[in-house]
Protein backbone atom coordinates (compact mmCIF):
# COMPACT_ATOMS: atom_id res chain seq x y z
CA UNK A 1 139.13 66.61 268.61
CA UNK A 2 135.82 65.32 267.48
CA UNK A 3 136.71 62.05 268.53
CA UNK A 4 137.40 63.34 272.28
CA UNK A 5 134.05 64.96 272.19
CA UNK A 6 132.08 62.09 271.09
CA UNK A 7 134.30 60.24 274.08
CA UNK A 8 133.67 62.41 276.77
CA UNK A 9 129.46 62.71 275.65
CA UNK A 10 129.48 58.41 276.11
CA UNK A 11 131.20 59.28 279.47
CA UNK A 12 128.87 61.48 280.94
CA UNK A 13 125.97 59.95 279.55
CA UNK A 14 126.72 56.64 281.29
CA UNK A 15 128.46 57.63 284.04
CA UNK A 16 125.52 57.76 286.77
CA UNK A 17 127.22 60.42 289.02
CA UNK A 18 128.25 63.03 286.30
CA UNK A 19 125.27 63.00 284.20
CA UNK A 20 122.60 64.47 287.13
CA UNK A 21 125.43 66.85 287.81
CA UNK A 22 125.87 67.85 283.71
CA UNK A 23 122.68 68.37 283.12
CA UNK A 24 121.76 70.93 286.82
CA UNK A 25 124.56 72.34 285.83
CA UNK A 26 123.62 73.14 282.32
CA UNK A 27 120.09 73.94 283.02
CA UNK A 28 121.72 76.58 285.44
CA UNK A 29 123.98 77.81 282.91
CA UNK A 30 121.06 78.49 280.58
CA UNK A 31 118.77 79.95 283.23
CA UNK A 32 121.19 82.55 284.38
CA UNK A 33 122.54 83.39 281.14
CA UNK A 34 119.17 84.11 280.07
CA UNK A 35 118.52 86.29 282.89
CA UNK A 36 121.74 88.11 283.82
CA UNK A 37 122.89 88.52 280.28
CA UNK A 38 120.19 88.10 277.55
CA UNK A 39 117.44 90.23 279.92
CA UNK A 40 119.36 93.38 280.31
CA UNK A 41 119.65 93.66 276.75
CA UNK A 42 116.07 93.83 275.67
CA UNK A 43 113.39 95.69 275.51
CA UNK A 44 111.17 96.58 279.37
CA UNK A 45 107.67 96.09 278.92
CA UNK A 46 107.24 99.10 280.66
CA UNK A 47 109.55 102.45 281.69
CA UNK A 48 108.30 102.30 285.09
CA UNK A 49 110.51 99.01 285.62
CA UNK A 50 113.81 99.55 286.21
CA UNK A 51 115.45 95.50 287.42
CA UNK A 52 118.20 95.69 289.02
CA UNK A 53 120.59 93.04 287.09
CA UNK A 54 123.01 91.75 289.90
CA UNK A 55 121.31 89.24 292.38
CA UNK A 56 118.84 91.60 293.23
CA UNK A 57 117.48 89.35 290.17
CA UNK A 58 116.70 86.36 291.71
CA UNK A 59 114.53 88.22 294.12
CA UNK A 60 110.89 89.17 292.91
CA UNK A 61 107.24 88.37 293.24
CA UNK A 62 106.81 85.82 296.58
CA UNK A 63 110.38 86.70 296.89
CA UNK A 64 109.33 89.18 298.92
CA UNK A 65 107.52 87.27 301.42
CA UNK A 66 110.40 84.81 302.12
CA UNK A 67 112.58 87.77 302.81
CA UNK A 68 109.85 89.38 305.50
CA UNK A 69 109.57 85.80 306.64
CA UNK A 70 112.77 85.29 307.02
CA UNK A 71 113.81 88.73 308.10
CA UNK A 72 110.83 89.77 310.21
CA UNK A 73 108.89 86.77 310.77
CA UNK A 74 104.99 86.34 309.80
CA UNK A 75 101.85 88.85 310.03
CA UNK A 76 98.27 88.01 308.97
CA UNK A 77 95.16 89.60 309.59
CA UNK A 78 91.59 87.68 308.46
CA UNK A 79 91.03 90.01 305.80
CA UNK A 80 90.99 88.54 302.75
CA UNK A 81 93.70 90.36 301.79
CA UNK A 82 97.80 88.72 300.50
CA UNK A 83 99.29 88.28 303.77
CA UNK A 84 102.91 86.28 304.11
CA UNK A 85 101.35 83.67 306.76
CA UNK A 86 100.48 81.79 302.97
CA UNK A 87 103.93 80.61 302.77
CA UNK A 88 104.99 77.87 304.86
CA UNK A 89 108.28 77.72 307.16
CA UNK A 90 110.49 75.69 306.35
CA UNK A 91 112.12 77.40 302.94
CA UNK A 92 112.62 80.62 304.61
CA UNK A 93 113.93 79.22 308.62
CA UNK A 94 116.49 77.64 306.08
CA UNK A 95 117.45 81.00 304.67
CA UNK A 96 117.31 82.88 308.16
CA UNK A 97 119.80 80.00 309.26
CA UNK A 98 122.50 80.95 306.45
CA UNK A 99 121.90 84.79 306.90
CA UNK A 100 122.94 84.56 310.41
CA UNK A 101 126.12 83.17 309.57
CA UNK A 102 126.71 86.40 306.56
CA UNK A 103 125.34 85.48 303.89
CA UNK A 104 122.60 88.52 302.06
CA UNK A 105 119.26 87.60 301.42
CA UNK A 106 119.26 86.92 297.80
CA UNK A 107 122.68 84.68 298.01
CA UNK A 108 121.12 82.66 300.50
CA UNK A 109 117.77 81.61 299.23
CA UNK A 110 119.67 80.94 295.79
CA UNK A 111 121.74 78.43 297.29
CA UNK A 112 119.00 76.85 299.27
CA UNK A 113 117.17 76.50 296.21
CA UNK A 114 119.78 75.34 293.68
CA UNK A 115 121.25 72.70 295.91
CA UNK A 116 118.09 71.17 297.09
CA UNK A 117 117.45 71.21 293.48
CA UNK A 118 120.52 69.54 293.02
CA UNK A 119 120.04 66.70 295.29
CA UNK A 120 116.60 66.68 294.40
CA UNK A 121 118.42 65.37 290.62
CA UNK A 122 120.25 62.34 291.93
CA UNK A 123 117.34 61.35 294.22
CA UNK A 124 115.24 61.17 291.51
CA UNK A 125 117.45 60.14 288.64
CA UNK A 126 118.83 56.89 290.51
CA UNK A 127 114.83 56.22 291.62
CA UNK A 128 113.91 55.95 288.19
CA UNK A 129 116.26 54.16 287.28
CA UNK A 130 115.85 51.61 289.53
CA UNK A 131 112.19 51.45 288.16
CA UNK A 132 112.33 51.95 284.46
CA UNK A 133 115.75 51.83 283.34
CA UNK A 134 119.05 54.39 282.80
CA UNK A 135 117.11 55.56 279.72
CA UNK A 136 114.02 56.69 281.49
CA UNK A 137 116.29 57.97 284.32
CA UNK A 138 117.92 59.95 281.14
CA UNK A 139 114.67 61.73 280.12
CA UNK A 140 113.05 62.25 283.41
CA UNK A 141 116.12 64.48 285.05
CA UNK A 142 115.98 65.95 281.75
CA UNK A 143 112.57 66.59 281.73
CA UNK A 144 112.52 68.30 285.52
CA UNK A 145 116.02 70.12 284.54
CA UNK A 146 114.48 71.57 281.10
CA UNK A 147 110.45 72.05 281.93
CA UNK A 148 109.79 75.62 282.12
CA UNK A 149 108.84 75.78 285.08
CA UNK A 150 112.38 74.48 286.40
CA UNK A 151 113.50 78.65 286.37
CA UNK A 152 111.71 78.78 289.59
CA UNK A 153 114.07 76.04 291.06
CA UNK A 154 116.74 78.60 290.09
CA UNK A 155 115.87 81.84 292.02
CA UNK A 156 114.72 82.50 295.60
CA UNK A 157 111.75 79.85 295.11
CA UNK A 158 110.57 76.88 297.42
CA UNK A 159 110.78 74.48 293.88
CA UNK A 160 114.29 73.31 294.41
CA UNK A 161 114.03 72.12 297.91
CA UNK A 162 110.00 70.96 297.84
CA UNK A 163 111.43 68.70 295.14
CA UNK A 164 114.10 66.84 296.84
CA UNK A 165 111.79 66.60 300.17
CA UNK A 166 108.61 64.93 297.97
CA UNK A 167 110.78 63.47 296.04
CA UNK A 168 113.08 61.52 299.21
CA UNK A 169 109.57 60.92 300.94
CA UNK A 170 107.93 58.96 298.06
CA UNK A 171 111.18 57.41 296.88
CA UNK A 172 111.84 56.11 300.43
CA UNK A 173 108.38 54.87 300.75
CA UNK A 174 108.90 52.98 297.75
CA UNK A 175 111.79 51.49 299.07
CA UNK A 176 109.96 50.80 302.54
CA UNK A 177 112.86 52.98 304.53
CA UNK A 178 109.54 54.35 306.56
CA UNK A 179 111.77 56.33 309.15
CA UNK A 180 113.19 58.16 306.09
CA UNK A 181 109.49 58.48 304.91
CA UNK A 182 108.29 60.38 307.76
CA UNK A 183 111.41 62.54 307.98
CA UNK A 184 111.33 63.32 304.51
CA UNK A 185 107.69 63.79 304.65
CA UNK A 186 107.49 66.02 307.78
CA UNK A 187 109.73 68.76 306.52
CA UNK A 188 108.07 68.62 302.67
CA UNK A 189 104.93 69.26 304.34
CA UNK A 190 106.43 72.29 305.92
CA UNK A 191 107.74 73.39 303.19
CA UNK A 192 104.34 73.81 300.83
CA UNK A 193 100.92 73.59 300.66
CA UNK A 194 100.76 70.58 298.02
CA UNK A 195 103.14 68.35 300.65
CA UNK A 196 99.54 67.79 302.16
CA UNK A 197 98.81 65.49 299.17
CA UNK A 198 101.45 63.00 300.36
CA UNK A 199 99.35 62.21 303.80
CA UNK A 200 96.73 60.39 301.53
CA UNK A 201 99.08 59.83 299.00
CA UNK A 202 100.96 56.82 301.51
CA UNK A 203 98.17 55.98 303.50
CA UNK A 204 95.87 54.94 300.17
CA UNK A 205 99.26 53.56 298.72
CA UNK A 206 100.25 51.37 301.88
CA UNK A 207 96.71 49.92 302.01
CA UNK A 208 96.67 48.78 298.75
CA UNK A 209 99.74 47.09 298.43
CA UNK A 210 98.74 45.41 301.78
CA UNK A 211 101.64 47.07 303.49
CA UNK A 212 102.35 46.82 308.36
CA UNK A 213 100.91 48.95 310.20
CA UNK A 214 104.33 50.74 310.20
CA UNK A 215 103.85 51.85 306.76
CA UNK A 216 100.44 53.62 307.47
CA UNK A 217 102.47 54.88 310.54
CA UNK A 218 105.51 56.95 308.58
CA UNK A 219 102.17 58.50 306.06
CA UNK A 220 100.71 60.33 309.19
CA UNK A 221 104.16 60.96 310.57
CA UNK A 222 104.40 63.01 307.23
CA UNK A 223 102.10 65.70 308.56
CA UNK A 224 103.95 66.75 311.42
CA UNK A 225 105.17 69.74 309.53
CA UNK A 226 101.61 71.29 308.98
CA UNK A 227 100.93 69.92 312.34
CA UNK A 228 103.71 72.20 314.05
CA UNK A 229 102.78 75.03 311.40
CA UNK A 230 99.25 75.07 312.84
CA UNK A 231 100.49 74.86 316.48
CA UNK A 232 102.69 78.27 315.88
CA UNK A 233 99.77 79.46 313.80
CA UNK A 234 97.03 78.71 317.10
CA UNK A 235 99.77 80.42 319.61
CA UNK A 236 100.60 83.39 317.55
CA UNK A 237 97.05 84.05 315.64
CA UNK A 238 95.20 82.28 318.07
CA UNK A 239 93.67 79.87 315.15
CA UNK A 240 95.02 76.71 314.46
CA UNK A 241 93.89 76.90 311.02
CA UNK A 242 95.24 80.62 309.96
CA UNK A 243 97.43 79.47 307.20
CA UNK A 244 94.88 78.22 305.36
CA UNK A 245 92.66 81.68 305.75
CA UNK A 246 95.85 82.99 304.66
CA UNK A 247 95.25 81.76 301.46
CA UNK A 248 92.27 83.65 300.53
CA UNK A 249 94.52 86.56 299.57
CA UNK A 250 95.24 83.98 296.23
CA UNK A 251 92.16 81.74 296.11
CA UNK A 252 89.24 82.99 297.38
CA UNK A 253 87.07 80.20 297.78
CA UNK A 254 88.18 76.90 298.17
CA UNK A 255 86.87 74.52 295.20
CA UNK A 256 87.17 73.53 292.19
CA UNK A 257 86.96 76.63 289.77
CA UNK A 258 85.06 76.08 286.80
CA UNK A 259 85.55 79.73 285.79
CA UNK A 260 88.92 80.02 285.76
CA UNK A 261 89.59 76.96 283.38
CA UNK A 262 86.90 78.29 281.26
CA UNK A 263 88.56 81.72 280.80
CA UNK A 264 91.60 79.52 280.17
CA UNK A 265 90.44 77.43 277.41
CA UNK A 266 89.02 80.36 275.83
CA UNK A 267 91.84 82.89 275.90
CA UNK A 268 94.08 79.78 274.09
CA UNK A 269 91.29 79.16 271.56
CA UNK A 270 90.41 82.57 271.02
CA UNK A 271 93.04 85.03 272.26
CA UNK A 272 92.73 86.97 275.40
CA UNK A 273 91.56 90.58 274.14
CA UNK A 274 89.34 88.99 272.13
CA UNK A 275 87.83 86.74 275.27
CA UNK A 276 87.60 89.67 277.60
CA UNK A 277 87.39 92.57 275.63
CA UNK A 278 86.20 91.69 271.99
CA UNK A 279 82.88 89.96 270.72
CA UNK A 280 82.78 86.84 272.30
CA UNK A 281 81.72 88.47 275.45
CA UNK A 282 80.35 91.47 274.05
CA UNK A 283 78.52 91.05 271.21
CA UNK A 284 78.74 94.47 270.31
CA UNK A 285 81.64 95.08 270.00
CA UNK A 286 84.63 93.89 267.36
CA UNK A 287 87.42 91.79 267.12
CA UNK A 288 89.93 93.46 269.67
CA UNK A 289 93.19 90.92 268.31
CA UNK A 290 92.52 90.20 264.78
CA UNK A 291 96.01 88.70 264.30
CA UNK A 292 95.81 86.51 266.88
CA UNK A 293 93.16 84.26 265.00
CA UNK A 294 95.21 85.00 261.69
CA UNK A 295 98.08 83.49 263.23
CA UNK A 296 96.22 80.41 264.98
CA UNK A 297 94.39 80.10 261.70
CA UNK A 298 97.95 79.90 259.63
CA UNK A 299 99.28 77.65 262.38
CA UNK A 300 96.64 75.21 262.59
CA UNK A 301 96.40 74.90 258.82
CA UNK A 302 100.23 74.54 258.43
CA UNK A 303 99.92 71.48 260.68
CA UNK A 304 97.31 70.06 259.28
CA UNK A 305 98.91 70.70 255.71
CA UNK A 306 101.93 68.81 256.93
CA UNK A 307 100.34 66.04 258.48
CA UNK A 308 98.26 65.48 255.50
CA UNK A 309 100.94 65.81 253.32
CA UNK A 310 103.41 63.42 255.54
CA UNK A 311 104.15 60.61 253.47
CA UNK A 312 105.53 62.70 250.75
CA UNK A 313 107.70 64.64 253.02
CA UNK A 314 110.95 62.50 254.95
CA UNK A 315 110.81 62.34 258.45
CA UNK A 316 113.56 65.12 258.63
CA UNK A 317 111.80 67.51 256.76
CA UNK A 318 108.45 66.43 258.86
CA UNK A 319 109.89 66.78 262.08
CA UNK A 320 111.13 70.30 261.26
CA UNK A 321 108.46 71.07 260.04
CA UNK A 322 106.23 70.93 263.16
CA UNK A 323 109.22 71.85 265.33
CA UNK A 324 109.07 75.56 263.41
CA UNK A 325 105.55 75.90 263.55
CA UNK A 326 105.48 75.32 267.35
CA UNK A 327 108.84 77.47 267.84
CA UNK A 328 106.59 80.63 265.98
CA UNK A 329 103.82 79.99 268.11
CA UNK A 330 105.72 80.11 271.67
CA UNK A 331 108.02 82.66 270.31
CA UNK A 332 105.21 85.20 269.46
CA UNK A 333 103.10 84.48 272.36
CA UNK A 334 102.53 86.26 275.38
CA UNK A 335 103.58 85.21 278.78
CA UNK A 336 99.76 85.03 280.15
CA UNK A 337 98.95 82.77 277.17
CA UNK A 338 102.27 80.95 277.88
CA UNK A 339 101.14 80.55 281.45
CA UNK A 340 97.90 78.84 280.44
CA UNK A 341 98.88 76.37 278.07
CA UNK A 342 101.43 75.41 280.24
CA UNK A 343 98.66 75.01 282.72
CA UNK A 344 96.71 72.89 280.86
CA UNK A 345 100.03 70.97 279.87
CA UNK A 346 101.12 69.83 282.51
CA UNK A 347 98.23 69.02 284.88
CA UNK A 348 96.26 67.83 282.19
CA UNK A 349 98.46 66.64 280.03
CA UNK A 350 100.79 65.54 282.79
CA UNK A 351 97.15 63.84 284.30
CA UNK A 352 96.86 62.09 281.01
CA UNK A 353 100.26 60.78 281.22
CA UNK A 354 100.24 59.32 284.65
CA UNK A 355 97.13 57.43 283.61
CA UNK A 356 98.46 55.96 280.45
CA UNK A 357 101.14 54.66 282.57
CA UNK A 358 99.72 53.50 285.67
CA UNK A 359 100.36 50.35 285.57
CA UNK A 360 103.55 50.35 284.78
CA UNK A 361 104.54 53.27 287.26
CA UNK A 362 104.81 52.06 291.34
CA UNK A 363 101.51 52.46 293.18
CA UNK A 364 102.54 55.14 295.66
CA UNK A 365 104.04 57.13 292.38
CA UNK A 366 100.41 56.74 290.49
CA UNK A 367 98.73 57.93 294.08
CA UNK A 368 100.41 60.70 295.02
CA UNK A 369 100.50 62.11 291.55
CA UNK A 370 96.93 61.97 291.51
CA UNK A 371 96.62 63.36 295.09
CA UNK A 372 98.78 66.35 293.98
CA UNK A 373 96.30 67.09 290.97
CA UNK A 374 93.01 66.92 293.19
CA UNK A 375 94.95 68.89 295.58
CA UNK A 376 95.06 71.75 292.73
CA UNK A 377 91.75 71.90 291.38
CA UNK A 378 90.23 71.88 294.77
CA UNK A 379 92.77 74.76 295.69
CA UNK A 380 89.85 77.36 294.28
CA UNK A 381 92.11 79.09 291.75
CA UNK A 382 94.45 78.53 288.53
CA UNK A 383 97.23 80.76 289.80
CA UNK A 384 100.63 79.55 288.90
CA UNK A 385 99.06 75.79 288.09
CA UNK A 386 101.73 74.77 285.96
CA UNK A 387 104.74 75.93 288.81
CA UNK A 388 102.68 73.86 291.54
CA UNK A 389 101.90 71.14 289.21
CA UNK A 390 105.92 71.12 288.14
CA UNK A 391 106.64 70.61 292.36
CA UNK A 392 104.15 67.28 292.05
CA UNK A 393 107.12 64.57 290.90
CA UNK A 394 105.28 61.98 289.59
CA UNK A 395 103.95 63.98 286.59
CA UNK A 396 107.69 64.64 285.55
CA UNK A 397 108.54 61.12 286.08
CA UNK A 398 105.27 60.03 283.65
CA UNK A 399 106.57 62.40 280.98
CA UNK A 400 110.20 61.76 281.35
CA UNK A 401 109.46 58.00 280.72
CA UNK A 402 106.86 58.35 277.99
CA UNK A 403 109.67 60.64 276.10
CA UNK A 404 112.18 58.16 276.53
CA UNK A 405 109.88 55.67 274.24
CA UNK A 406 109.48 58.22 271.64
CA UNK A 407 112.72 60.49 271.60
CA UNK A 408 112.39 61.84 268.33
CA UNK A 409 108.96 63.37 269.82
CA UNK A 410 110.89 64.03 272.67
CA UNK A 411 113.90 66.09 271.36
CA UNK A 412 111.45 68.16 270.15
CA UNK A 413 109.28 68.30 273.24
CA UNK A 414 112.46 69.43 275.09
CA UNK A 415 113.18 72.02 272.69
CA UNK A 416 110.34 73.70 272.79
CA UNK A 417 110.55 73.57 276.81
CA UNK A 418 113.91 75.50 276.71
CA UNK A 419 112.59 77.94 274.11
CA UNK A 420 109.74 78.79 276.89
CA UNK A 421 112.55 78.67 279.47
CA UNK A 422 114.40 81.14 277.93
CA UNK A 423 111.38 83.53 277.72
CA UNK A 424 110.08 83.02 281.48
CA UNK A 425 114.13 83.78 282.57
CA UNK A 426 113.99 87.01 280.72
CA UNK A 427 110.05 87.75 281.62
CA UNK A 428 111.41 87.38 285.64
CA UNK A 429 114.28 89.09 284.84
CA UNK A 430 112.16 92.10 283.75
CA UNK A 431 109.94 91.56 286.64
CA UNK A 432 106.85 90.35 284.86
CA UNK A 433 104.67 87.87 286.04
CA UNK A 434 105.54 84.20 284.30
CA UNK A 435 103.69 82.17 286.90
């Protein structure tokens, strides 16, 4: 029996069309168990929330808009105020497609999602690993199958499909198919906001590997999406430019925002009551989370104990070590503090990353990675950084590959992204905000 098992674990990890298959189909597994099983049986938040557990579910927070998009078409009004003209087209035409042939809502956007996210897997996995090896290939699908942020690519989300649209754009750049590039391209960009980062993203990439004029030709063909967005938006709203006003019900003011990191940093450092409500900002008053900085205190001096202590421990014992120190930490946490460090993780982290590596990564990778991050912190806001961050490919590629050179870091890099998996699948499940 053991021997069969250790057989058919060899077959799927080298077989190139099971493993991408294996692994979406584990990571959906894990998501939905979490939420459809696991969720109901804890604790609400709050008694006000009642969630409906069926596949009502998969259906909450911008949700909502895709359904009055794709049930009752746009509204906005130049108000400042969250209006559904934010979200672009393409993810919720898709959806109105499949519910006029019978399919509800919820089912429909699920499957959109999932099997974008699906193809979205073997476009990426055999791209890598015509780059960087089967090995890197290995650790990058697991990386975008495992990251946190990959729950959203499981419910009635624009993750799945903005994936395998950036993802078939830059790939087919890379492989100069520039008809494919502007197809690909076209319909990412009407699909979200961040697709805009892929106009520069070619153009900058086709210059400086000295590419014909037909490359420079499929990066502008890439914004014919937001071009036809803006045409609907100047017929129907009478302004060309409406989606982007439309954004002002999430970011304000466009820019970078200082601000917002700031309270970031601060509420990891320090704890959030005790940034906004305690004596760092009022100096009168007290400490508002004591045991927040008692268990950041024992945390940080644990590590530091064991990495002091190192060469007396084995490398088992030291890699456990850490592993249950970081489990405590996101297992006691709360989703807002979740949400930031992911933040910072992965488009700073994932920043970092991409740097280290870039020149070992293909050019239009490197640039459009980068594109995608400037894209962000110009957006004016810090709003679900890590989710829009996790849609930018290049960052999970740059991880995946630096894991696959140190996979004894990595194992327990990837465990600690399914322990925060887990949580955000239950915390959506419940209905509270994970980002």
């Amino acid at each position: 029996m053991v021997k069969v098992q250790i057989v058919i674990k060899k077959v799927l990890w080298k077989n190139d069309f099971l493993f991408p298959a294996a692994i979406w189909l584990a990571s959906r597994i894990f998501i939905w168990t979490a939420m459809l099983l696991v969720a109901p049986k804890l604790p609400l938040p709050a008694e006000e929330f009642l969630p409906h557990f069926g596949w009502g579910v998969f259906d909450a927070w911008d949700s909502m808009h895709y359904r009055a998009i794709a049930t009752s078409g746009y509204e906005f009004a130049n108000d400042g105020k969250q209006h559904n003209l934010a979200f672009f087209p393409l993810f919720p035409l898709s959806i109105w497609v499949l519910m006029k042939l019978g399919l509800p809502f919820e089912l429909a956007g699920t499957l959109v999602n999932n099997l974008a996210f699906f193809a979205a897997l073997y476009c990426l996995y055999f791209w890598v690993k015509e780059h960087y090896g089967i090995n890197a290939a290995h650790w990058t699908t697991a990386v975008v199958s495992l990251y946190p942020s990959s729950m959203f690519t499981g419910v009635v989300y624009t993750e799945g499909l903005y994936l395998f649209l950036s993802t078939s754009a830059v790939r087919a750049f890379d492989q100069k198919q520039y008809g494919w590039t502007g197809f690909w391209g076209a319909m990412a960009t009407a699909t979200r906001p961040t697709g805009m980062a892929l106009i520069p993203a070619l153009a900058i990439a086709a210059w400086k590997e000295r590419r014909p004029p037909i490359a420079y030709i499929a990066g502008f063909v890439t914004a014919i999406g937001i071009l036809l967005f803006s045409f609907y938006c100047a017929i129907y709203f009478g302004n060309p430019l409406a989606f982007i006003e439309a954004q002002r019900g999430w970011r304000p003011t466009l820019g970078f925002d200082w601000q917002g990191w700031l309270n970031m940093l601060m509420q990891i450092a320090v704890g959030t009551k005790n940034w906004q409500y305690g004596w760092i900002q009022k100096p009168s008053g007290g400490v508002e989370d004591p045991w927040y900085l008692l268990l950041v205190a024992v945390i940080v001096t644990s590590g530091y104990l064991l990495w002091r202590f190192r060469q007396r421990l084995s490398s088992l014992k030291l890699f456990y070590g850490f592993y249950a120190l970081v489990l405590s930490l996101l297992l006691l946490a709360s989703e807002e503090w979740i949400n930031n460090l992911l933040n910072l993780f992965m488009v700073l982290g994932g920043g970092y990353m991409l740097w280290c590596l870039r020149t070992q990564l293909t050019t239009v990778t490197v640039i459009y990675g980068f594109c995608g991050i400037g894209l962000l912190l110009a957006s004016g806001g810090t709003i679900s950084l890590s989710r829009l961050a996790y849609g930018i490919v290049p960052l999970n590629i740059a991880i995946g590959v630096l894991l696959s050179r140190h996979p004894r870091q990595g194992y327990l890099i990837l465990g600690a992204f399914m322990t925060l998996l887990a949580k955000i699948a239950v915390g959506f499940a419940q209905e509270r905000w994970v980002g």
